[in-house]
N, C-alpha and C. Protein backbone atom coordinates (compact mmCIF):
# COMPACT_ATOMS: atom_id res chain seq x y z
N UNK A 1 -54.19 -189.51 40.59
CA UNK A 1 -55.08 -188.42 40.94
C UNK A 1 -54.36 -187.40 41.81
N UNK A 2 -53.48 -187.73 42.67
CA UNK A 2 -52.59 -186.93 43.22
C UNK A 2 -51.74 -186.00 42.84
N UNK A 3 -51.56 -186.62 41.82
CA UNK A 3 -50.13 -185.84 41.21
C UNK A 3 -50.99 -184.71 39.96
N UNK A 4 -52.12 -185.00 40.21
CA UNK A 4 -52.79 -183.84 38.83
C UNK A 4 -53.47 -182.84 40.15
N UNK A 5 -53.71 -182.99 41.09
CA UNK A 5 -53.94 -181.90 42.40
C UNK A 5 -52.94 -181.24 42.63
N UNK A 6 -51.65 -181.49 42.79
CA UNK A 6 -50.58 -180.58 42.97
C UNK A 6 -50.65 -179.78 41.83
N UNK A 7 -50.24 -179.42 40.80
CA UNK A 7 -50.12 -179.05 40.08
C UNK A 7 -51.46 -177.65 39.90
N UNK A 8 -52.41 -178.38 40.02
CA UNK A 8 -53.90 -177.19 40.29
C UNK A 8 -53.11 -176.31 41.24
N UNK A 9 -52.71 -177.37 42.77
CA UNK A 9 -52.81 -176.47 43.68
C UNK A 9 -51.99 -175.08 43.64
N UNK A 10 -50.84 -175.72 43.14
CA UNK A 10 -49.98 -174.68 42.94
C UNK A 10 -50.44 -173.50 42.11
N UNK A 11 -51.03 -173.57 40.69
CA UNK A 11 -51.61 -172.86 40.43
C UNK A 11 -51.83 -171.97 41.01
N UNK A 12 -53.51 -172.53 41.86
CA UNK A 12 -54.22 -171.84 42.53
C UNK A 12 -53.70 -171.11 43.64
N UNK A 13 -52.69 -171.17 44.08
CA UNK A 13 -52.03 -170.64 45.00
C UNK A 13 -51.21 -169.07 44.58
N UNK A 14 -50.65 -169.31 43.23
CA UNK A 14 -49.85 -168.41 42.88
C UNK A 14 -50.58 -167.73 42.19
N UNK A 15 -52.15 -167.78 41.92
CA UNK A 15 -53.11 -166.82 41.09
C UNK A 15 -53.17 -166.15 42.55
N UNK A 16 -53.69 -166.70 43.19
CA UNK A 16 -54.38 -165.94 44.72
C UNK A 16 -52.83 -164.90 45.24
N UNK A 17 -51.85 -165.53 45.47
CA UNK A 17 -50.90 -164.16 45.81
C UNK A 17 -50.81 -163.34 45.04
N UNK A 18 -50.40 -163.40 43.72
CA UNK A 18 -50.74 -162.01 42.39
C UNK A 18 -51.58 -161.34 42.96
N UNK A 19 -52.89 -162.49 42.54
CA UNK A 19 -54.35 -161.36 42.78
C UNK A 19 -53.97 -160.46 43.83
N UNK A 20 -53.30 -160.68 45.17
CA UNK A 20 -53.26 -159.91 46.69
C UNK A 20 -52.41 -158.70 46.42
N UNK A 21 -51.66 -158.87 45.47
CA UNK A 21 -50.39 -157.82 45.03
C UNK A 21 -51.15 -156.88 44.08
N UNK A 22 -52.53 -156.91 43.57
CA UNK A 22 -52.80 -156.40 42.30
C UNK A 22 -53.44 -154.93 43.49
N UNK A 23 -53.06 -154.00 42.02
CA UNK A 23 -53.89 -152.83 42.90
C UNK A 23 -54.39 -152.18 41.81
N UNK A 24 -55.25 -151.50 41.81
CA UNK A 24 -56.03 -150.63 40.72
C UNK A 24 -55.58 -148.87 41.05
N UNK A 25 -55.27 -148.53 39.87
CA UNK A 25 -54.99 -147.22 40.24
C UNK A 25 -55.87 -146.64 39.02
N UNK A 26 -57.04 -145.45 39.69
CA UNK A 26 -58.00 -144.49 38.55
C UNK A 26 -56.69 -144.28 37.67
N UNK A 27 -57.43 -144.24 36.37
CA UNK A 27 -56.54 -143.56 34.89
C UNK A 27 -55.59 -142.40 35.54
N UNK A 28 -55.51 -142.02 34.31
CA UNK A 28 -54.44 -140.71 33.88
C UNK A 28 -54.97 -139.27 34.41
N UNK A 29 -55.77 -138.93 34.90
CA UNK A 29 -56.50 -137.52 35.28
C UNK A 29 -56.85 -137.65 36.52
N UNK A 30 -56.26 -136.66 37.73
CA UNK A 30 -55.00 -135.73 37.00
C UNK A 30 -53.63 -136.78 37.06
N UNK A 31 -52.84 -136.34 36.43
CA UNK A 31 -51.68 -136.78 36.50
C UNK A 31 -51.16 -136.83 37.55
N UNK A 32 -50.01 -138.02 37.91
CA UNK A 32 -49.69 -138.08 38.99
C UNK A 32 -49.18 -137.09 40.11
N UNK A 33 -48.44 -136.55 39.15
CA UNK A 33 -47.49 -135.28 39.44
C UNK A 33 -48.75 -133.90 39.95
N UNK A 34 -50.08 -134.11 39.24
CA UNK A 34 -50.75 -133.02 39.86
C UNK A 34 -51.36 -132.88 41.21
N UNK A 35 -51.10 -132.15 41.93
CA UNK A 35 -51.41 -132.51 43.26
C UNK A 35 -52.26 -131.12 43.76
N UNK A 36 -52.49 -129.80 42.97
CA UNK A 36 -53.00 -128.86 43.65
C UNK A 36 -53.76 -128.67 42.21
N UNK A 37 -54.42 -127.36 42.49
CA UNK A 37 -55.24 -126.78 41.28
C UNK A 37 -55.74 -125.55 41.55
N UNK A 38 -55.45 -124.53 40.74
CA UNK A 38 -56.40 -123.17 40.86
C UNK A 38 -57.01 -123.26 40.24
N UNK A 39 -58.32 -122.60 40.86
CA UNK A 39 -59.37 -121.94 40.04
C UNK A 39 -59.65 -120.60 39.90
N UNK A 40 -59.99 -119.92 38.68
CA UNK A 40 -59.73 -118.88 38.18
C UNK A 40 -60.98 -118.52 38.30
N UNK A 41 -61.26 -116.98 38.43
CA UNK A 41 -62.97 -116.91 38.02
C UNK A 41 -63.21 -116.92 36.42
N UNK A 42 -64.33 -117.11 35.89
CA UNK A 42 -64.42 -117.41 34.79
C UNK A 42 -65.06 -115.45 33.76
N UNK A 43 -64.21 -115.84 32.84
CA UNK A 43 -64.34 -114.45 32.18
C UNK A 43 -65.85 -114.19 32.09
N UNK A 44 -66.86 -113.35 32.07
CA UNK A 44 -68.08 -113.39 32.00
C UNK A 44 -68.71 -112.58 30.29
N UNK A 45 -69.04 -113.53 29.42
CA UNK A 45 -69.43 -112.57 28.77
C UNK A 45 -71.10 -112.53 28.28
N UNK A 46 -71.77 -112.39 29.39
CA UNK A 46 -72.89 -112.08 30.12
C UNK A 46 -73.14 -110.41 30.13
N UNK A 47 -74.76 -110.33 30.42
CA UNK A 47 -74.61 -109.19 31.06
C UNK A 47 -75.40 -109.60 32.70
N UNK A 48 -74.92 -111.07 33.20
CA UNK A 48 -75.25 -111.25 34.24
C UNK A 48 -73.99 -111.16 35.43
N UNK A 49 -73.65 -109.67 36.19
CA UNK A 49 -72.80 -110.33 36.96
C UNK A 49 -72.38 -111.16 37.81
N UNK A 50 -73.52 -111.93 38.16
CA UNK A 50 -73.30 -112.69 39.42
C UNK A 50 -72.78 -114.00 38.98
N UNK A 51 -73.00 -114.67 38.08
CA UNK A 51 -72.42 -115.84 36.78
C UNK A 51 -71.15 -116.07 37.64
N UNK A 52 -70.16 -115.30 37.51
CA UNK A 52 -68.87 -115.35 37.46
C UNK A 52 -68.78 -115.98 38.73
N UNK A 53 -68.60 -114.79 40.00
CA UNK A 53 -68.48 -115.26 41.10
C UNK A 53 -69.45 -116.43 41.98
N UNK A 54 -71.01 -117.14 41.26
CA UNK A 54 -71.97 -117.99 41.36
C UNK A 54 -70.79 -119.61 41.16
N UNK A 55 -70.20 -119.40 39.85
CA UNK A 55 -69.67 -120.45 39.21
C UNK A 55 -68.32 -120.78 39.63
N UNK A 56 -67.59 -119.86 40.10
CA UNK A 56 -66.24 -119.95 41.00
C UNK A 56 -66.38 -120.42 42.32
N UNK A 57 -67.92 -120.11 43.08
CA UNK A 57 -67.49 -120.58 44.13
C UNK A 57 -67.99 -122.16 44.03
N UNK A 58 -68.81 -122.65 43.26
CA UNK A 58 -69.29 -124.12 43.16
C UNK A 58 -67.79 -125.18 42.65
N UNK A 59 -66.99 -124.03 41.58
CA UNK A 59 -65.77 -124.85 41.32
C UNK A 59 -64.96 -125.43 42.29
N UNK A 60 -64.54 -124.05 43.11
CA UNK A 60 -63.92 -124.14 44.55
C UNK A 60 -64.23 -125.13 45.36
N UNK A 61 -65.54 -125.09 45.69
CA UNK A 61 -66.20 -125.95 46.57
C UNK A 61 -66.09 -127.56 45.69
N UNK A 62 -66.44 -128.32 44.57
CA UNK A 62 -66.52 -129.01 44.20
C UNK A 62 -65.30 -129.55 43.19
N UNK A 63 -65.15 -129.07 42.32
CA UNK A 63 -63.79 -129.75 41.53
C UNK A 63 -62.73 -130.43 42.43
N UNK A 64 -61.92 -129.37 43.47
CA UNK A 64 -60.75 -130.23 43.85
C UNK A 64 -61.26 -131.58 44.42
N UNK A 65 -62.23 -131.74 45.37
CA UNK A 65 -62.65 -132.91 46.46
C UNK A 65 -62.61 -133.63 44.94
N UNK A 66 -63.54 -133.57 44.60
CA UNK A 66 -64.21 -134.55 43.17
C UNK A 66 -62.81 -135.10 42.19
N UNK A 67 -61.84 -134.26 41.98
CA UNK A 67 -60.68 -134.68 41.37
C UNK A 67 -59.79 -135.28 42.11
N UNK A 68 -59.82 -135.11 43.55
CA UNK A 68 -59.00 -135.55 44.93
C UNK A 68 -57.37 -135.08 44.40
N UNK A 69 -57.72 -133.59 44.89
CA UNK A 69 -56.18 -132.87 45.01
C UNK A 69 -56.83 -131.69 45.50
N UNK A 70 -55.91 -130.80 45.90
CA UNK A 70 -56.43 -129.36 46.57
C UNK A 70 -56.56 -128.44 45.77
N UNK A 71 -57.07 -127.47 46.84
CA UNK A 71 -56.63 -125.76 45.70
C UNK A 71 -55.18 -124.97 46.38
N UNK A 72 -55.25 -124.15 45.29
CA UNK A 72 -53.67 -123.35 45.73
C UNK A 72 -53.58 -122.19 45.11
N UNK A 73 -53.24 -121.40 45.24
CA UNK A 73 -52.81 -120.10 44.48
C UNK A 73 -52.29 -120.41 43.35
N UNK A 74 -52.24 -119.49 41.77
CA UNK A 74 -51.96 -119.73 40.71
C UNK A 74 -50.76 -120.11 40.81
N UNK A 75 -49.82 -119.46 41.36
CA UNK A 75 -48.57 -118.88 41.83
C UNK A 75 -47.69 -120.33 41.82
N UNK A 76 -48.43 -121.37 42.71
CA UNK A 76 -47.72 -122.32 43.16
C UNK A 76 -48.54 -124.01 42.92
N UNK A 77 -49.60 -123.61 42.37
CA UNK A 77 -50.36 -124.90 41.90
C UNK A 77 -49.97 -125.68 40.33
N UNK A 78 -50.30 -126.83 40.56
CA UNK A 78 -49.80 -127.84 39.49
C UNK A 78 -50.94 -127.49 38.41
N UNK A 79 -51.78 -127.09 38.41
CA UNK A 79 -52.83 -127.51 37.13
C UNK A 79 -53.66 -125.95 37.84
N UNK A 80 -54.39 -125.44 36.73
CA UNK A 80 -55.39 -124.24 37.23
C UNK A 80 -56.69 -124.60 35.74
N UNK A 81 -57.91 -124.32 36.28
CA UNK A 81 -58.84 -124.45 35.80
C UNK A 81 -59.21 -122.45 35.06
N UNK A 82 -59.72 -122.40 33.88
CA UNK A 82 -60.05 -121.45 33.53
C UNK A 82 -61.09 -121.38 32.46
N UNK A 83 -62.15 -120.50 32.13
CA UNK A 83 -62.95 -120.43 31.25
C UNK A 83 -63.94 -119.45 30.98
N UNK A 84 -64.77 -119.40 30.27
CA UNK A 84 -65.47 -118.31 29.68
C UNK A 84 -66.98 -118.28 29.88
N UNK A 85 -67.97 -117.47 30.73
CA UNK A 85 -69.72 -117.63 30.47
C UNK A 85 -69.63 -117.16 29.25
N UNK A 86 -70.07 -118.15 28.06
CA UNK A 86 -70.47 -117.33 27.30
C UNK A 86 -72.00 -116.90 26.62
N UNK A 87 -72.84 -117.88 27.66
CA UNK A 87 -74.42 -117.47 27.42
C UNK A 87 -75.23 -117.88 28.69
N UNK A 88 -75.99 -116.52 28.51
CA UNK A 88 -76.61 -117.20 29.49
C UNK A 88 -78.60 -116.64 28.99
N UNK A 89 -79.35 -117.84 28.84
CA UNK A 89 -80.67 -117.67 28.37
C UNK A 89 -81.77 -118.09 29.74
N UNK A 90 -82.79 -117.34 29.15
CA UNK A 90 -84.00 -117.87 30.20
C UNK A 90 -84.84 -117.81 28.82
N UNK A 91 -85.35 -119.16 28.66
CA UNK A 91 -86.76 -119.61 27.91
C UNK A 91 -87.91 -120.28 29.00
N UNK A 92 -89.27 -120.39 27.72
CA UNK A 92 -90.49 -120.46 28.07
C UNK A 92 -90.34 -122.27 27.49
N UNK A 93 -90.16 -123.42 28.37
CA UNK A 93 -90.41 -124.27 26.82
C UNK A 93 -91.73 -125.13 27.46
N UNK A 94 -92.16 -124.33 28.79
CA UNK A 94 -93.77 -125.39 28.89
C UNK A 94 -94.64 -124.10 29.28
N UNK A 95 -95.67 -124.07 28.38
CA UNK A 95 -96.33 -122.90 28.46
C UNK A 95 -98.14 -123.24 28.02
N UNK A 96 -98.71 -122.60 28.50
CA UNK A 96 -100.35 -123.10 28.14
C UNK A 96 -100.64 -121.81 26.59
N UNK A 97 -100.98 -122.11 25.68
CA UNK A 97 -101.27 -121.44 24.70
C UNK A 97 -102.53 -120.52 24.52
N UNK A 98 -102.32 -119.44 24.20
CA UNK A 98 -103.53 -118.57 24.62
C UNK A 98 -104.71 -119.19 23.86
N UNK A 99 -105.95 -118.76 24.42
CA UNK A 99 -106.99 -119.07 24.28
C UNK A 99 -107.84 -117.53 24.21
N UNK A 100 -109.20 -117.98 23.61
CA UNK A 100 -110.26 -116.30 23.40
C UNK A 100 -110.49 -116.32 24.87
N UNK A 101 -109.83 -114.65 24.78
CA UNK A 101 -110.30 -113.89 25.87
C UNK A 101 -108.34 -114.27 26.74
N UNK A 102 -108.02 -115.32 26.66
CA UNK A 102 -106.90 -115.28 27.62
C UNK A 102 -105.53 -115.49 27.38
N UNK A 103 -104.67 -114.78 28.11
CA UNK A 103 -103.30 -114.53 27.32
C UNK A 103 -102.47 -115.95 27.39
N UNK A 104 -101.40 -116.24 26.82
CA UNK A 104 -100.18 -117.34 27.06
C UNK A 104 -100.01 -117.19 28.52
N UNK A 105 -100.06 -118.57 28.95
CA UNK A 105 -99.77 -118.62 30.64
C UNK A 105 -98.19 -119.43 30.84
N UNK A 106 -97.14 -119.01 31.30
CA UNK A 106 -95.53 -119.33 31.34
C UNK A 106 -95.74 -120.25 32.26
N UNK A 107 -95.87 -121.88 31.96
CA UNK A 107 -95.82 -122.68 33.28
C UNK A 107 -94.42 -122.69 34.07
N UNK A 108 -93.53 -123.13 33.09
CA UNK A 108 -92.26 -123.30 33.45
C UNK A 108 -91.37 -123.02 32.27
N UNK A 109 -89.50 -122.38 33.20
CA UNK A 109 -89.04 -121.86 32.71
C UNK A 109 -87.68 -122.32 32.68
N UNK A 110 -86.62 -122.32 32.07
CA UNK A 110 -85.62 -123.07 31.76
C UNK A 110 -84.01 -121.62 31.65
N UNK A 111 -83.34 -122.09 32.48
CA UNK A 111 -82.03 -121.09 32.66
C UNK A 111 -80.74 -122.28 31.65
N UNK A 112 -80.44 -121.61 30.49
CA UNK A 112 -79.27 -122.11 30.13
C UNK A 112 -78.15 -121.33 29.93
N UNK A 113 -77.37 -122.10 30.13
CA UNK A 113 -75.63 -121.45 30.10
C UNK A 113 -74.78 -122.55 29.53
N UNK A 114 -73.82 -121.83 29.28
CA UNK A 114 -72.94 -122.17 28.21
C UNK A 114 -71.67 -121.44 28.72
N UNK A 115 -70.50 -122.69 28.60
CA UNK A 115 -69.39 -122.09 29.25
C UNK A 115 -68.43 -123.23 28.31
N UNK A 116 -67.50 -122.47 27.84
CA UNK A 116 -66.04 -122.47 27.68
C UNK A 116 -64.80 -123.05 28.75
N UNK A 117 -64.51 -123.78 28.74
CA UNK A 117 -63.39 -124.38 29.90
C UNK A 117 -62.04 -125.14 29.50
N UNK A 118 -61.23 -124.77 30.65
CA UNK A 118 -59.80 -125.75 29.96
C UNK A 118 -59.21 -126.32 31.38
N UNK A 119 -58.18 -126.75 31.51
CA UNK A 119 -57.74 -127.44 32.41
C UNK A 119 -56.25 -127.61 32.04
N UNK A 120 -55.38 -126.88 32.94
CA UNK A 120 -54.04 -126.69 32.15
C UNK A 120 -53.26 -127.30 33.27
N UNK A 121 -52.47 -128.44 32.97
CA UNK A 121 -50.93 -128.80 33.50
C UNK A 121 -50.19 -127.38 33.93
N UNK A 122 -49.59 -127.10 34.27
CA UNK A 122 -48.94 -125.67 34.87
C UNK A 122 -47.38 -126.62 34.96
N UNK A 123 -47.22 -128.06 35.20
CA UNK A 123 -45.79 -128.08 34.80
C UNK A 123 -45.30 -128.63 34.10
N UNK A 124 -46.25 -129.45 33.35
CA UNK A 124 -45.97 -129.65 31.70
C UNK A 124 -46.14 -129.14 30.70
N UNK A 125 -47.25 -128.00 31.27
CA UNK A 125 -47.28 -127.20 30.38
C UNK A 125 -48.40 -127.60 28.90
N UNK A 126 -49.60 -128.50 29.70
CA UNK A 126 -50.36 -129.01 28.71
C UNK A 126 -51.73 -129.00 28.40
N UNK A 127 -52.88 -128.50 28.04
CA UNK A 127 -53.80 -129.16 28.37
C UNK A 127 -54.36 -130.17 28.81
N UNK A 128 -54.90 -130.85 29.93
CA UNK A 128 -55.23 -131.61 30.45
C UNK A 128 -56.86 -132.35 29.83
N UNK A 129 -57.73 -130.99 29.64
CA UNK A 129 -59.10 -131.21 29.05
C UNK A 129 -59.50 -129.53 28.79
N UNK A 130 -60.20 -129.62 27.43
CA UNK A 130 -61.04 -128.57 27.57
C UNK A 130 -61.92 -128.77 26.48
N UNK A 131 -62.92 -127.65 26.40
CA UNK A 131 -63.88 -127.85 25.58
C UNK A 131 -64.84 -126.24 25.58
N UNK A 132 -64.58 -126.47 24.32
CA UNK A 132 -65.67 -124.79 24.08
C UNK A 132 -67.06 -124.92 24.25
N UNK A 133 -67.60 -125.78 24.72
CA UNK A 133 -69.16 -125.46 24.95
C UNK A 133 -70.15 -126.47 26.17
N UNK A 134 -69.48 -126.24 27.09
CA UNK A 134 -70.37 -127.00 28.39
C UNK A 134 -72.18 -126.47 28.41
N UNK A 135 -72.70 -127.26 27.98
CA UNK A 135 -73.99 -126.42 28.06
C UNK A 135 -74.87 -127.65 29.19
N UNK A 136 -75.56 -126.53 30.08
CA UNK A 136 -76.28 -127.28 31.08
C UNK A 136 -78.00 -126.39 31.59
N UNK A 137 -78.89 -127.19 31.67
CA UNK A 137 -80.16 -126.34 32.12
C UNK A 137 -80.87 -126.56 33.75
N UNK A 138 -81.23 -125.24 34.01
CA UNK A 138 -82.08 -125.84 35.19
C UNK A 138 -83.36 -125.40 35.00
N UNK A 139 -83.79 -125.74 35.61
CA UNK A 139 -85.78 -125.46 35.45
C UNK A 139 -86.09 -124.37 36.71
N UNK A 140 -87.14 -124.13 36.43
CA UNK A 140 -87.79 -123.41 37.58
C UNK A 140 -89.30 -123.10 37.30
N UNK A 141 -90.31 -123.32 38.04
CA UNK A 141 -91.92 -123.25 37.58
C UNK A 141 -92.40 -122.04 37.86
N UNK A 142 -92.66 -120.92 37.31
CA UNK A 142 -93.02 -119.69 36.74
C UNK A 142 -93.47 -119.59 37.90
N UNK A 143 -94.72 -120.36 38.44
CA UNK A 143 -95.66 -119.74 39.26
C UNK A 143 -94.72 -119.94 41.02
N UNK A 144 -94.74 -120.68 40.81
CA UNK A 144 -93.63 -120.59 42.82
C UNK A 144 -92.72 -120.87 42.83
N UNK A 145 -91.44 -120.65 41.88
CA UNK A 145 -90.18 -120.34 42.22
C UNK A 145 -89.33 -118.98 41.67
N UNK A 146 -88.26 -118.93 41.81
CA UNK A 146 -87.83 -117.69 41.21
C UNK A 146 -86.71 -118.50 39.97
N UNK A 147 -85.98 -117.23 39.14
CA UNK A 147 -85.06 -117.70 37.96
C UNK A 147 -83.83 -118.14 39.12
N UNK A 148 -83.28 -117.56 40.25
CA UNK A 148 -82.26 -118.46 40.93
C UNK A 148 -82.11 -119.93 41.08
N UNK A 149 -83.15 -119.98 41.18
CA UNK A 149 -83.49 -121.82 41.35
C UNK A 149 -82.84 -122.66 40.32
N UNK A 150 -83.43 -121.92 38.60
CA UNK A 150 -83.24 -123.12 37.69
C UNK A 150 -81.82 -122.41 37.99
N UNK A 151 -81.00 -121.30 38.07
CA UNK A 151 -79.55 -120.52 37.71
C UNK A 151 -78.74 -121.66 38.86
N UNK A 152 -79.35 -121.59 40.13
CA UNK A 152 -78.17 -122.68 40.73
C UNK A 152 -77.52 -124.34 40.16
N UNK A 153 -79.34 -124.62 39.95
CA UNK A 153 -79.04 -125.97 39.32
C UNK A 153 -78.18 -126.05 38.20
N UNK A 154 -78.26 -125.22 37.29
CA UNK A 154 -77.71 -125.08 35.91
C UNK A 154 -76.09 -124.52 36.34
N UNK A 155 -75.91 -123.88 37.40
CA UNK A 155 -74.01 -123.98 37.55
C UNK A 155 -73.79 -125.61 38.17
N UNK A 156 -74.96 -126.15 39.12
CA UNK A 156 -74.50 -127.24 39.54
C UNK A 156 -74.40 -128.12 38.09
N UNK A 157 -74.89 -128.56 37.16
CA UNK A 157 -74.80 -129.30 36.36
C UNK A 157 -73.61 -129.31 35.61
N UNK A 158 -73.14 -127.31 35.06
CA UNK A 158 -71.92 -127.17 34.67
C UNK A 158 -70.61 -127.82 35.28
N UNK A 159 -70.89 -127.70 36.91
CA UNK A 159 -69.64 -128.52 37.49
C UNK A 159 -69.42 -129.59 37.55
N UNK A 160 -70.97 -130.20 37.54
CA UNK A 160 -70.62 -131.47 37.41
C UNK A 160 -70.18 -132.14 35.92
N UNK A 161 -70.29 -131.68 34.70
CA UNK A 161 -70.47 -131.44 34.03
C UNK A 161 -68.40 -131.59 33.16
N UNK A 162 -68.17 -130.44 34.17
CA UNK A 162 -66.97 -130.28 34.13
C UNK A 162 -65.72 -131.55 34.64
N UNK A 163 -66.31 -131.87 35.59
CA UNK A 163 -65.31 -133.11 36.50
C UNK A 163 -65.56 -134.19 35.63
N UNK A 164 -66.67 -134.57 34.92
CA UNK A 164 -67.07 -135.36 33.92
C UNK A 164 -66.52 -135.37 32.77
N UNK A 165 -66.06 -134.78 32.14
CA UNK A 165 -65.26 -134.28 31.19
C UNK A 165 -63.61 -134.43 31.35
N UNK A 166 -63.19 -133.78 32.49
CA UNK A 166 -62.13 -134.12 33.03
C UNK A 166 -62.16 -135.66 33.66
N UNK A 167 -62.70 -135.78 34.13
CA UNK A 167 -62.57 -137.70 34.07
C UNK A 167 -62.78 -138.22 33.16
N UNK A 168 -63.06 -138.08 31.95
CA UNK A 168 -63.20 -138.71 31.24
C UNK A 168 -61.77 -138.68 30.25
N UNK A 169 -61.42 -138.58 30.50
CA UNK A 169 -59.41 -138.78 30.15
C UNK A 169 -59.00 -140.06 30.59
N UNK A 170 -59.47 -140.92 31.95
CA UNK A 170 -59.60 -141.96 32.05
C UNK A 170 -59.43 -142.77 30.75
């Protein structure tokens, strides 16, 4: 019985130091080598101007932390983010249906956008991720809020949206 315990023990001994040596490192995105990132404002082809500079500053603020690397000037950064508004809608999709005597009542209202994005290596020279159609909505209820409301949520979703995408290279 002794001599079949050693043999475990040892085992068990040399699983447990491995295990102590093991380390997990997140996938492939960004690459090791990437360590900064610009963000570009995004081309607008809207006739909303505020889109552009709305969606640059949520990038700014959110992508690098979320990717864990910084920002940097185009000039001198490893990877730069770039892309396109290319829609931006306000629909009716909960609404009370007119009735005699009374008109369609707009309960609530829905902001969508649609954006174009890429994610470029700057020293490999590669795409990293992109995708022609990020589409994301926010809501807003006709009667006590304004269209900013669903418009913030709907860039927040795009960004998140975006880091999601880019992690997903993993």
């Amino acid at each position: 019985m002794k001599y079949h315990l050693k043999p475990l023990s040892f085992l068990f001994l040399v699983v447990t130091m491995l295990a102590c040596n093991y380390s997990f490192q997140a996938g492939s995105f960004p690459p090791p080598h990437v360590q900064t990132i610009a963000v570009l404002p995004f081309d607008n082809e809207t006739n909303r101007f505020e889109l552009s500079g709305e969606l640059y500053d949520q990038l700014v603020r959110n992508l690098p932390r979320a990717l864990g690397i910084r920002t940097a000037g185009e000039e001198i950064a490893d990877a730069v983010v770039r892309g396109s508004i290319r829609t931006y809608e306000v629909r009716a999709p909960n609404y009370r249906a007119a009735t005699q005597g009374q008109p369609a009542e707009v309960l609530q209202r829905q902001v969508n956008i649609v954006v174009s994005v890429e994610i470029v290596d700057l020293v490999e020279n590669v795409i990293l991720w992109e995708s022609s159609s990020v589409v994301a909505q926010g809501e807003f209820l006709e009667a006590s809020e304004t269209e900013e409301v669903g418009r913030v949520e709907a860039i927040e979703l795009l960004v998140q949206k975006i880091v999601d995408g880019a992690q997903s290279n993993w």
